[in-house]
PDB file of N, CA and C in Angstrom:
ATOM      1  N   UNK A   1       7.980 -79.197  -4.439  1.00  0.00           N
ATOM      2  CA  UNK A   1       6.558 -79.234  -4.203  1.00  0.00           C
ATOM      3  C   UNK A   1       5.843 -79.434  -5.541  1.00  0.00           C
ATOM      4  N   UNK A   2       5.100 -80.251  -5.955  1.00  0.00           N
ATOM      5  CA  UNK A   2       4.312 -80.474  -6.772  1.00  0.00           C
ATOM      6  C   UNK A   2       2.523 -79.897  -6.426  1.00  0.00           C
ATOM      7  N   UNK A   3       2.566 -79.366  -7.346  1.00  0.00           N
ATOM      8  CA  UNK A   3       0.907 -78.705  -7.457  1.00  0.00           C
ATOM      9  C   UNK A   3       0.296 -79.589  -8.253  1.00  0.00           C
ATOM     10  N   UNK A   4      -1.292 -80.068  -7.761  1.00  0.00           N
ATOM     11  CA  UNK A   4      -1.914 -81.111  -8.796  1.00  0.00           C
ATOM     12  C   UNK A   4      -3.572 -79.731  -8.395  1.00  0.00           C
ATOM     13  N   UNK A   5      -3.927 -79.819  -9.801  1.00  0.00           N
ATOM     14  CA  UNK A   5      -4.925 -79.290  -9.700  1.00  0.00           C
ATOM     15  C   UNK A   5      -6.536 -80.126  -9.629  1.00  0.00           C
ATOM     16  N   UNK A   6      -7.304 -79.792  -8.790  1.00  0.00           N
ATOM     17  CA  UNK A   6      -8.316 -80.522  -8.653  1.00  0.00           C
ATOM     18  C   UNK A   6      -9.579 -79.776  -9.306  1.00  0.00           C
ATOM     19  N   UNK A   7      -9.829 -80.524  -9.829  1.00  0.00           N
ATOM     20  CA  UNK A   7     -11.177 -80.003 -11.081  1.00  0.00           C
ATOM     21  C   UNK A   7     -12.241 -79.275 -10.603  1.00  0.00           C
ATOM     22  N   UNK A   8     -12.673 -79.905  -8.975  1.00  0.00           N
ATOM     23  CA  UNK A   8     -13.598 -78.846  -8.188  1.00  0.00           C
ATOM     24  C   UNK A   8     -13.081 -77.519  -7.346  1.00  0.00           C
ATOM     25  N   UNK A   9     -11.442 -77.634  -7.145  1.00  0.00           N
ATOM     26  CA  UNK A   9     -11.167 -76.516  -6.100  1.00  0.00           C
ATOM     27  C   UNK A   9     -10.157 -75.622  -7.168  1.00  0.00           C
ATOM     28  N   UNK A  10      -9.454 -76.294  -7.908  1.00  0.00           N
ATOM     29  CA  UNK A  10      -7.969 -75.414  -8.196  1.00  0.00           C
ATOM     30  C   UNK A  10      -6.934 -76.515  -8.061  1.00  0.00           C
ATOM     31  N   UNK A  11      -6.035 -75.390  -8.370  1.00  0.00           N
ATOM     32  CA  UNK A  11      -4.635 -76.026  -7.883  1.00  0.00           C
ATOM     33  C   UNK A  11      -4.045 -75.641  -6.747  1.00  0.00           C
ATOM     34  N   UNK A  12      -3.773 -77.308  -5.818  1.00  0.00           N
ATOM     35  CA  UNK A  12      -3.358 -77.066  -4.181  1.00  0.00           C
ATOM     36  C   UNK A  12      -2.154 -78.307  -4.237  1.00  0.00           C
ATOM     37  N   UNK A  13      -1.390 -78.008  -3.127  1.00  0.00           N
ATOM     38  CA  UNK A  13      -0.590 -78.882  -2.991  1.00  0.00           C
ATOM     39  C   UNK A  13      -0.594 -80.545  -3.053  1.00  0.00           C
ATOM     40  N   UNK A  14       0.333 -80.661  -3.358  1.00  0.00           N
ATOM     41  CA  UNK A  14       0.181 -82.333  -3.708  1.00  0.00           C
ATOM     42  C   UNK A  14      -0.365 -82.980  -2.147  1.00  0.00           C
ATOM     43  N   UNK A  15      -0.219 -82.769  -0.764  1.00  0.00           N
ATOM     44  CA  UNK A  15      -0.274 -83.234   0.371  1.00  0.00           C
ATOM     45  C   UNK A  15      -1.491 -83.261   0.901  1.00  0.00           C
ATOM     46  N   UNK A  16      -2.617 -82.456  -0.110  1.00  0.00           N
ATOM     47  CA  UNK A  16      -3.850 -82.579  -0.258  1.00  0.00           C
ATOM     48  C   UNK A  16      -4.294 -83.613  -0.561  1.00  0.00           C
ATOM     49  N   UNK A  17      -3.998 -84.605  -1.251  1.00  0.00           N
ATOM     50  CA  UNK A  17      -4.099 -85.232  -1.985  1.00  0.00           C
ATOM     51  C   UNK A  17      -3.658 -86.867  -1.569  1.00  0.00           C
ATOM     52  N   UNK A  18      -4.507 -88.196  -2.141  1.00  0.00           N
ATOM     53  CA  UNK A  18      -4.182 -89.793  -2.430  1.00  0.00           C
ATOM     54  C   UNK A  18      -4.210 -89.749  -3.762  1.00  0.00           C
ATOM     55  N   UNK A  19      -3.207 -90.592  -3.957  1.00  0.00           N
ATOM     56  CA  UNK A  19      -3.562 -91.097  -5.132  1.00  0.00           C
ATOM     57  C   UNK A  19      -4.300 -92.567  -4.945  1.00  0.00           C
ATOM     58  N   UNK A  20      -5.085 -93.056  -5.787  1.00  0.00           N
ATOM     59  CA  UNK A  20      -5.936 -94.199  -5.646  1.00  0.00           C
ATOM     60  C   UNK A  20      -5.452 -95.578  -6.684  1.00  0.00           C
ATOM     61  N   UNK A  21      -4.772 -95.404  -7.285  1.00  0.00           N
ATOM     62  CA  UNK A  21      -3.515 -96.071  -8.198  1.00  0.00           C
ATOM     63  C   UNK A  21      -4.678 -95.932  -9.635  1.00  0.00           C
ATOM     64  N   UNK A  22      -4.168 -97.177 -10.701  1.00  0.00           N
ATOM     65  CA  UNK A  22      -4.627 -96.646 -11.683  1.00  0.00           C
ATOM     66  C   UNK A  22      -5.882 -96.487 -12.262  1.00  0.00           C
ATOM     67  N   UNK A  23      -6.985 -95.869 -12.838  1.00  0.00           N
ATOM     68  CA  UNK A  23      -8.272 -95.303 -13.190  1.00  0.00           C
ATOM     69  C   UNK A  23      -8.415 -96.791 -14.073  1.00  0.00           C
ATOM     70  N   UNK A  24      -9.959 -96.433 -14.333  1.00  0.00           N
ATOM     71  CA  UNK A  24     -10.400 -97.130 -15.526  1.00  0.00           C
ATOM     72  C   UNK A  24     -10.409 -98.586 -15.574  1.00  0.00           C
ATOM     73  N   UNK A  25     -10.030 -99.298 -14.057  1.00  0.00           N
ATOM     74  CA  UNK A  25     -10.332-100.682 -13.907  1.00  0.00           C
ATOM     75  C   UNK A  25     -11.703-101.390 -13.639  1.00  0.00           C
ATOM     76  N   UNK A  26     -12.741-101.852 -14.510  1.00  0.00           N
ATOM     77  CA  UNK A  26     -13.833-102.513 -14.480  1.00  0.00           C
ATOM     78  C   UNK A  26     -13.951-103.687 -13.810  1.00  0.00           C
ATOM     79  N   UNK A  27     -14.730-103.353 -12.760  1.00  0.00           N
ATOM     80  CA  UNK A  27     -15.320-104.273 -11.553  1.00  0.00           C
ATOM     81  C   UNK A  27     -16.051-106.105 -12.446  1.00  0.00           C
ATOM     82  N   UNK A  28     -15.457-106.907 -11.961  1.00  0.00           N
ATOM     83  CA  UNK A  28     -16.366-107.777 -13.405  1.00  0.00           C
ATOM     84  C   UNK A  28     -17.717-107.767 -12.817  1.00  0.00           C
ATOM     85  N   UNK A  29     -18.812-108.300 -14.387  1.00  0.00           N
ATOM     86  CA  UNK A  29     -19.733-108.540 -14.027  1.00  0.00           C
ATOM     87  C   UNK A  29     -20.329-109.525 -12.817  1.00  0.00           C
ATOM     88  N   UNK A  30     -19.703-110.486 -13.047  1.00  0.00           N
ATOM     89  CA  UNK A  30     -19.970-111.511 -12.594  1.00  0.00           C
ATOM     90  C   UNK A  30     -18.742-112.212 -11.429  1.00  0.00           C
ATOM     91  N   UNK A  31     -18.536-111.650 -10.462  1.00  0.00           N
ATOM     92  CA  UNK A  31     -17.112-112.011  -9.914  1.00  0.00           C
ATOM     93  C   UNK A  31     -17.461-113.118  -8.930  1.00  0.00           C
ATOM     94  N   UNK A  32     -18.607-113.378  -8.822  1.00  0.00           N
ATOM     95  CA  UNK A  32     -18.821-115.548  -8.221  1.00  0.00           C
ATOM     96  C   UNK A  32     -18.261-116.337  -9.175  1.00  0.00           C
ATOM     97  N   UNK A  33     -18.566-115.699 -10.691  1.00  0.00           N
ATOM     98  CA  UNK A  33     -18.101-116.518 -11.283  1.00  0.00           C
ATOM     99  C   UNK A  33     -16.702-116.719 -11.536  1.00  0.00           C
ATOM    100  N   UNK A  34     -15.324-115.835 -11.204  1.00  0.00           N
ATOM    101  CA  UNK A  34     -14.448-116.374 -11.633  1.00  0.00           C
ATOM    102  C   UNK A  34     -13.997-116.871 -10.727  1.00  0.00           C
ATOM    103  N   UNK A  35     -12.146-117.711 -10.865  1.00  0.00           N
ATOM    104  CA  UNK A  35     -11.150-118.555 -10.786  1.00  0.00           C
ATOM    105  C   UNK A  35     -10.873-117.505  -9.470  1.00  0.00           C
ATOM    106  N   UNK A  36      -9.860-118.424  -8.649  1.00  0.00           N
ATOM    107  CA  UNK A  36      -8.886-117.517  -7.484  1.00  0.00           C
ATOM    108  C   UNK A  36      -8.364-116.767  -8.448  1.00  0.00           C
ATOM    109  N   UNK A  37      -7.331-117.531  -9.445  1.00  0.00           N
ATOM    110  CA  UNK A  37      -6.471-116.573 -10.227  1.00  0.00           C
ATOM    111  C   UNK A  37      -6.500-115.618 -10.635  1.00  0.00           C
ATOM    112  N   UNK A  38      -8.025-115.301 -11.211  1.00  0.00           N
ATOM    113  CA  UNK A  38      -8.930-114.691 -12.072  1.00  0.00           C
ATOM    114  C   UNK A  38      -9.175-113.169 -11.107  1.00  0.00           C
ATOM    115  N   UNK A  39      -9.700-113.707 -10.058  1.00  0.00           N
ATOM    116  CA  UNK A  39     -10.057-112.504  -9.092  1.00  0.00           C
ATOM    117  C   UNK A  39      -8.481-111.541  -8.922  1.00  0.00           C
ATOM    118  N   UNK A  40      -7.864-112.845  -8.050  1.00  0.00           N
ATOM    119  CA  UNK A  40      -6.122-112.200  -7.924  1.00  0.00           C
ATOM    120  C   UNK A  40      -5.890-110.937  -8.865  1.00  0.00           C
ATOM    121  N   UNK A  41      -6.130-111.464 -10.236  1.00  0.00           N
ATOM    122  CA  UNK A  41      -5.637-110.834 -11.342  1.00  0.00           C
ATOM    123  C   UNK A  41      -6.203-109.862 -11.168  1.00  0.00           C
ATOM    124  N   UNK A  42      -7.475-109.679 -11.094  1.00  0.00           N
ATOM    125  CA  UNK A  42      -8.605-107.953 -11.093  1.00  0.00           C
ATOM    126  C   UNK A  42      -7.642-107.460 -10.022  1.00  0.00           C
ATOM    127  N   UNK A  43      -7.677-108.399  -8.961  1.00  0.00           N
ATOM    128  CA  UNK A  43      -7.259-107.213  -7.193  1.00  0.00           C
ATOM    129  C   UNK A  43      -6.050-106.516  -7.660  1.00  0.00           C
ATOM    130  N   UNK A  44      -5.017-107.954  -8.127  1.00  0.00           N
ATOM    131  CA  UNK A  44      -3.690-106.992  -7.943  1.00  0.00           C
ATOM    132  C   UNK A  44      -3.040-106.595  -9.377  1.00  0.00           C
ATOM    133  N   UNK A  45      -3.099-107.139  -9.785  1.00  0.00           N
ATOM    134  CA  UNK A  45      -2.591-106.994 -11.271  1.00  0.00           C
ATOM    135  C   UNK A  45      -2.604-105.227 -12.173  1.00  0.00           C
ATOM    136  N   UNK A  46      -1.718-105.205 -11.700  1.00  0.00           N
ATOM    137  CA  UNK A  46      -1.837-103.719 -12.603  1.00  0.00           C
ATOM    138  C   UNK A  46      -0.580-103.140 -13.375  1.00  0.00           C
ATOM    139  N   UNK A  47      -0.901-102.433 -14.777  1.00  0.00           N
ATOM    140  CA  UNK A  47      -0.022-102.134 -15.669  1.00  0.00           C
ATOM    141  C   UNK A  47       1.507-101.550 -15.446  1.00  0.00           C
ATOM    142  N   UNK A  48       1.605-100.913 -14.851  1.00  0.00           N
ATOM    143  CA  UNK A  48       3.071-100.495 -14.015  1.00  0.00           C
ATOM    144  C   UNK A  48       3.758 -99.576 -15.388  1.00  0.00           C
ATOM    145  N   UNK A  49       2.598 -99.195 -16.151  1.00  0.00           N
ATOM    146  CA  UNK A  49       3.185 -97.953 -17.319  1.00  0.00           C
ATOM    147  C   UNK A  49       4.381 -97.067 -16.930  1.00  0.00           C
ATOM    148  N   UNK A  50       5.144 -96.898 -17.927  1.00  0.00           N
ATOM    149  CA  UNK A  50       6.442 -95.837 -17.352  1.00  0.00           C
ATOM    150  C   UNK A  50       6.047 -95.173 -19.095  1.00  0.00           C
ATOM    151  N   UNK A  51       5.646 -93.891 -17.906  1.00  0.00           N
ATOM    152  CA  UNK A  51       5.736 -92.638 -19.016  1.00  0.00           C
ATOM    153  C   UNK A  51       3.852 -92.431 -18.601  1.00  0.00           C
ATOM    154  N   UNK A  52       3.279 -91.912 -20.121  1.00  0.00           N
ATOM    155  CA  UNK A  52       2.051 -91.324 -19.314  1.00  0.00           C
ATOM    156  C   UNK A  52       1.348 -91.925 -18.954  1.00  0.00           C
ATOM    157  N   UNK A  53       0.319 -91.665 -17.843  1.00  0.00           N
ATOM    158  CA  UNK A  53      -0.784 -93.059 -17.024  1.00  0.00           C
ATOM    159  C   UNK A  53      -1.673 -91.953 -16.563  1.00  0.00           C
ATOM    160  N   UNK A  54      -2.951 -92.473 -16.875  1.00  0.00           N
ATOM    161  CA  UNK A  54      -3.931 -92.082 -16.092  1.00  0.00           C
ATOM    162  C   UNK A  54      -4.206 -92.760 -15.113  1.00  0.00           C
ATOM    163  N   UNK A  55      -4.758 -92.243 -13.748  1.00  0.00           N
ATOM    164  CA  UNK A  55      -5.043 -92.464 -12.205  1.00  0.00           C
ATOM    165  C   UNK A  55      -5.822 -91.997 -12.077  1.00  0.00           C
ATOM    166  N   UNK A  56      -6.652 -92.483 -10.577  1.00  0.00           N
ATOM    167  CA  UNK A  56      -7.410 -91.954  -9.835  1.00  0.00           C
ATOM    168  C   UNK A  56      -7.088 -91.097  -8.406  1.00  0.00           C
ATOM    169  N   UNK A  57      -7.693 -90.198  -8.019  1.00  0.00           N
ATOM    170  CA  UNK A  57      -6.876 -89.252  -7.081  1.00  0.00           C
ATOM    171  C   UNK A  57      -8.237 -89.031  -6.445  1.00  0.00           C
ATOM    172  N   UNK A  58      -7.442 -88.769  -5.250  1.00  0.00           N
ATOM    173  CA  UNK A  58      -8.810 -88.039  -4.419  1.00  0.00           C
ATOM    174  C   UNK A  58      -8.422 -86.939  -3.589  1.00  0.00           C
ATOM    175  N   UNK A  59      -8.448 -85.829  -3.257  1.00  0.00           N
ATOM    176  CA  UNK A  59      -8.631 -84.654  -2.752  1.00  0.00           C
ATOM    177  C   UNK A  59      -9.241 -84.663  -1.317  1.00  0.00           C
ATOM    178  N   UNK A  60      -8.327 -85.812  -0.278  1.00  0.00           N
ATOM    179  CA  UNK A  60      -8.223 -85.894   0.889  1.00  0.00           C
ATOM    180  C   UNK A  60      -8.808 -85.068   1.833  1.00  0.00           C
ATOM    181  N   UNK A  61      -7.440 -83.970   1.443  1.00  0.00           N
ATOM    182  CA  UNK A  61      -7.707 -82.946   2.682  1.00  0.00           C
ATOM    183  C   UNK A  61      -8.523 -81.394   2.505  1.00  0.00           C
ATOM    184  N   UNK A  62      -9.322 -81.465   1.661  1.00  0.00           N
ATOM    185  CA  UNK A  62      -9.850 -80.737   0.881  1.00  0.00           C
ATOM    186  C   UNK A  62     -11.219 -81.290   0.458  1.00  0.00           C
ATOM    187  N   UNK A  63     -11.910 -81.309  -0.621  1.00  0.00           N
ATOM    188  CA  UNK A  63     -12.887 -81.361  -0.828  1.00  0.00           C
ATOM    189  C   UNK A  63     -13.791 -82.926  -0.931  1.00  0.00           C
ATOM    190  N   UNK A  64     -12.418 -83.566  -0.916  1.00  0.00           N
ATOM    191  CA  UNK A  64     -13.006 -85.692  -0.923  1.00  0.00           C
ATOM    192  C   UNK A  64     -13.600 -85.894  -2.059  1.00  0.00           C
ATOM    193  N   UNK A  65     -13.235 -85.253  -2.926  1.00  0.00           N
ATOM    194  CA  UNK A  65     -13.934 -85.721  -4.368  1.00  0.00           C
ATOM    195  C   UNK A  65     -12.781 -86.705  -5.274  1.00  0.00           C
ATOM    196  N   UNK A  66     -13.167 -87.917  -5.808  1.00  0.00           N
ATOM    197  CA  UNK A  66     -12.297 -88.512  -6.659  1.00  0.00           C
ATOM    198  C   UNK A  66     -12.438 -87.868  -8.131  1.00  0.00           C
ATOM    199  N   UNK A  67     -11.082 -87.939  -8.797  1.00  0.00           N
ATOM    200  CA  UNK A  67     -10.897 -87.352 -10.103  1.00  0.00           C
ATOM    201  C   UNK A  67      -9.948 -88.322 -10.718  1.00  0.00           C
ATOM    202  N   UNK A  68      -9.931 -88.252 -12.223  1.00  0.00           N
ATOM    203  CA  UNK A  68      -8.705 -89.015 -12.549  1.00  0.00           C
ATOM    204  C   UNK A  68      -7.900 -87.778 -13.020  1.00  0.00           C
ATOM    205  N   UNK A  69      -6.264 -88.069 -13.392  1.00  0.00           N
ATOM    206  CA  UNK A  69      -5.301 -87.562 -13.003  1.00  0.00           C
ATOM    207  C   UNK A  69      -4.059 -88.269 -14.596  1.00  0.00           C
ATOM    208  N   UNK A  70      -3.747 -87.165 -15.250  1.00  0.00           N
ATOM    209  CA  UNK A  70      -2.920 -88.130 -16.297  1.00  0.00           C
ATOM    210  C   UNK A  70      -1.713 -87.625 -15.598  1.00  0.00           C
ATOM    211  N   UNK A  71      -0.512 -88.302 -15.505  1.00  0.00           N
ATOM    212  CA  UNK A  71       0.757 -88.025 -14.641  1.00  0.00           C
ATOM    213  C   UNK A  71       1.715 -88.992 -15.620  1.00  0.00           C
ATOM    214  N   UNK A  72       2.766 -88.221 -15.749  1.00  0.00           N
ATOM    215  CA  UNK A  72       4.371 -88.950 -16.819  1.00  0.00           C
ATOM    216  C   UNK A  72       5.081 -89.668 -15.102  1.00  0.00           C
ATOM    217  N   UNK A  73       5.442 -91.304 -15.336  1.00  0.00           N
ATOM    218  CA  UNK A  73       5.508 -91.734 -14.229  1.00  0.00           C
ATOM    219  C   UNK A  73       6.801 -91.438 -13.844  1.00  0.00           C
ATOM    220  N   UNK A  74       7.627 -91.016 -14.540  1.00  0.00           N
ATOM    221  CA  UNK A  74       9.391 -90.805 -14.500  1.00  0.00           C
ATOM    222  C   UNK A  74       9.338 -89.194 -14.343  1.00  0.00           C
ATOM    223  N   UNK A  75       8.681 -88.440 -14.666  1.00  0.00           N
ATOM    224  CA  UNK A  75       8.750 -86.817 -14.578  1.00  0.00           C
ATOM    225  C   UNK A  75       8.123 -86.396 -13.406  1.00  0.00           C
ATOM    226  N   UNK A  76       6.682 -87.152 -13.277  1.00  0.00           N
ATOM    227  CA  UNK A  76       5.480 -86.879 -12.289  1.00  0.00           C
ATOM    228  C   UNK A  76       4.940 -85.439 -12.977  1.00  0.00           C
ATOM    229  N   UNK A  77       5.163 -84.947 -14.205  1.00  0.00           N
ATOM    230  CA  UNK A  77       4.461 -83.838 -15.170  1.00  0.00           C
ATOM    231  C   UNK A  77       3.042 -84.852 -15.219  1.00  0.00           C
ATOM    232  N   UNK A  78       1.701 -83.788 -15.166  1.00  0.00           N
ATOM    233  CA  UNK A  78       0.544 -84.448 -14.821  1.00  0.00           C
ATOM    234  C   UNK A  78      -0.308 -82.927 -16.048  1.00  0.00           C
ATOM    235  N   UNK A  79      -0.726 -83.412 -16.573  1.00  0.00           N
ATOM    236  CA  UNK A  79      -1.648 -82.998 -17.541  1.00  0.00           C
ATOM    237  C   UNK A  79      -3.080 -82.895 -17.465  1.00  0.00           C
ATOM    238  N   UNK A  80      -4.202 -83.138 -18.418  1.00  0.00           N
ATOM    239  CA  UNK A  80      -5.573 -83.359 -17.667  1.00  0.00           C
ATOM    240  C   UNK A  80      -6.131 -83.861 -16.813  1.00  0.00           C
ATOM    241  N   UNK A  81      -7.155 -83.118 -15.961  1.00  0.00           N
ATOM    242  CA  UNK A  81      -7.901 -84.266 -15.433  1.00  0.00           C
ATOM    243  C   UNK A  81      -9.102 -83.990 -15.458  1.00  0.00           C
ATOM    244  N   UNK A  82      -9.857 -85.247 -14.776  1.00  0.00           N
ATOM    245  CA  UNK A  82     -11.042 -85.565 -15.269  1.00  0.00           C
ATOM    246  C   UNK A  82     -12.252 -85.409 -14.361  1.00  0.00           C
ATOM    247  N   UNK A  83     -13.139 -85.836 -14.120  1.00  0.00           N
ATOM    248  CA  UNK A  83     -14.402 -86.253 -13.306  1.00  0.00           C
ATOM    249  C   UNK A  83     -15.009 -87.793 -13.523  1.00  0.00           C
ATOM    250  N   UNK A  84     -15.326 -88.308 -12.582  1.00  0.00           N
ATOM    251  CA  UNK A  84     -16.604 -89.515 -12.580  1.00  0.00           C
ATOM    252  C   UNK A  84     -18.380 -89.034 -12.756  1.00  0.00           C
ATOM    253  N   UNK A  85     -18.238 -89.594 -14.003  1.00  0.00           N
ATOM    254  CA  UNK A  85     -19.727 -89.417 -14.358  1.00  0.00           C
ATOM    255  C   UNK A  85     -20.256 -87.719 -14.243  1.00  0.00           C
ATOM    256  N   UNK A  86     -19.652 -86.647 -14.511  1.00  0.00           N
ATOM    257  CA  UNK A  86     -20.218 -85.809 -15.430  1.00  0.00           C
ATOM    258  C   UNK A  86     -18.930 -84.676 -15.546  1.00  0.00           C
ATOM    259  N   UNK A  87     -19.453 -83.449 -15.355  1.00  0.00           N
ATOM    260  CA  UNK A  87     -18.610 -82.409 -15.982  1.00  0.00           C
ATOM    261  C   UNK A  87     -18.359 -81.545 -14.012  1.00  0.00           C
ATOM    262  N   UNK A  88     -17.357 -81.608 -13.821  1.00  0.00           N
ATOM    263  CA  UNK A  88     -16.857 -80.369 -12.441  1.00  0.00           C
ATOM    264  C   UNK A  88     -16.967 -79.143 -12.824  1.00  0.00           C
ATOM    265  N   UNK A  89     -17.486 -78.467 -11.699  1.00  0.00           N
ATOM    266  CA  UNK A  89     -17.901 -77.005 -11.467  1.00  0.00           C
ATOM    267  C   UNK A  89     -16.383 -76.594 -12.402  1.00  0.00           C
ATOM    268  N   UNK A  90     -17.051 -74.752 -12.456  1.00  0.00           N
ATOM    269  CA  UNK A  90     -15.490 -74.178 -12.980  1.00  0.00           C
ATOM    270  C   UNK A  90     -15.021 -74.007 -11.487  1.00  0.00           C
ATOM    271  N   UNK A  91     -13.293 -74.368 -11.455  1.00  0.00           N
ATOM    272  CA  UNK A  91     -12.920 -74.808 -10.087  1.00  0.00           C
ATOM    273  C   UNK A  91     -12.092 -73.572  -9.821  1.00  0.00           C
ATOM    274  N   UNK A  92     -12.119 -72.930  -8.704  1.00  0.00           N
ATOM    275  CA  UNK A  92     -11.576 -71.969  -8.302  1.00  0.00           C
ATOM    276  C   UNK A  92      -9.969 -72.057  -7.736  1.00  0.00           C
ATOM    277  N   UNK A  93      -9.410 -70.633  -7.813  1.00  0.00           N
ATOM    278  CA  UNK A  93      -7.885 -70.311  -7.583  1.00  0.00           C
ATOM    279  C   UNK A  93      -6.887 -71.473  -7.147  1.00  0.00           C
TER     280      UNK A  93
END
């Protein structure tokens, strides 16, 4: 069983929980303007890091709040996490 702690509740079981794959991907400005390829690349294209990665997670069955999530991809050892756009309550038990 893996415990991931969520910044607004605590730490609850992983089955609480999506992961949303990886954080920190910027929507383009302007996405009429690019190529098929170009778009392709935003949709699918993603780093496939082995070792530490930050993610996005969301807290499903529980509170529905997205957080990001740093996780070792070979251990699944998960370290800080974060909030979107400001600071989470102090999060209980």
């Amino acid at each position: 069983m893996l415990l991931i702690r969520c910044p607004y509740c605590g730490l609850r079981d992983e089955s609480e929980f999506s992961c949303g794959g990886e954080a920190d991907i910027a929507r383009p400005l302007e996405p009429e303007t690019l190529s098929d390829a170009e778009w392709a690349d935003y949709v699918f294209m993603r780093t496939n890091t082995k070792g530490r990665f930050k993610e996005q997670w969301v807290h499903t069955h529980g509170c529905g709040r997205w957080f990001t999530l740093v996780r070792h991809t070979v251990s699944h050892e998960h370290g800080e996490t974060g909030v979107f756009g400001g600071v989470a309550p102090e999060a209980g038990g």
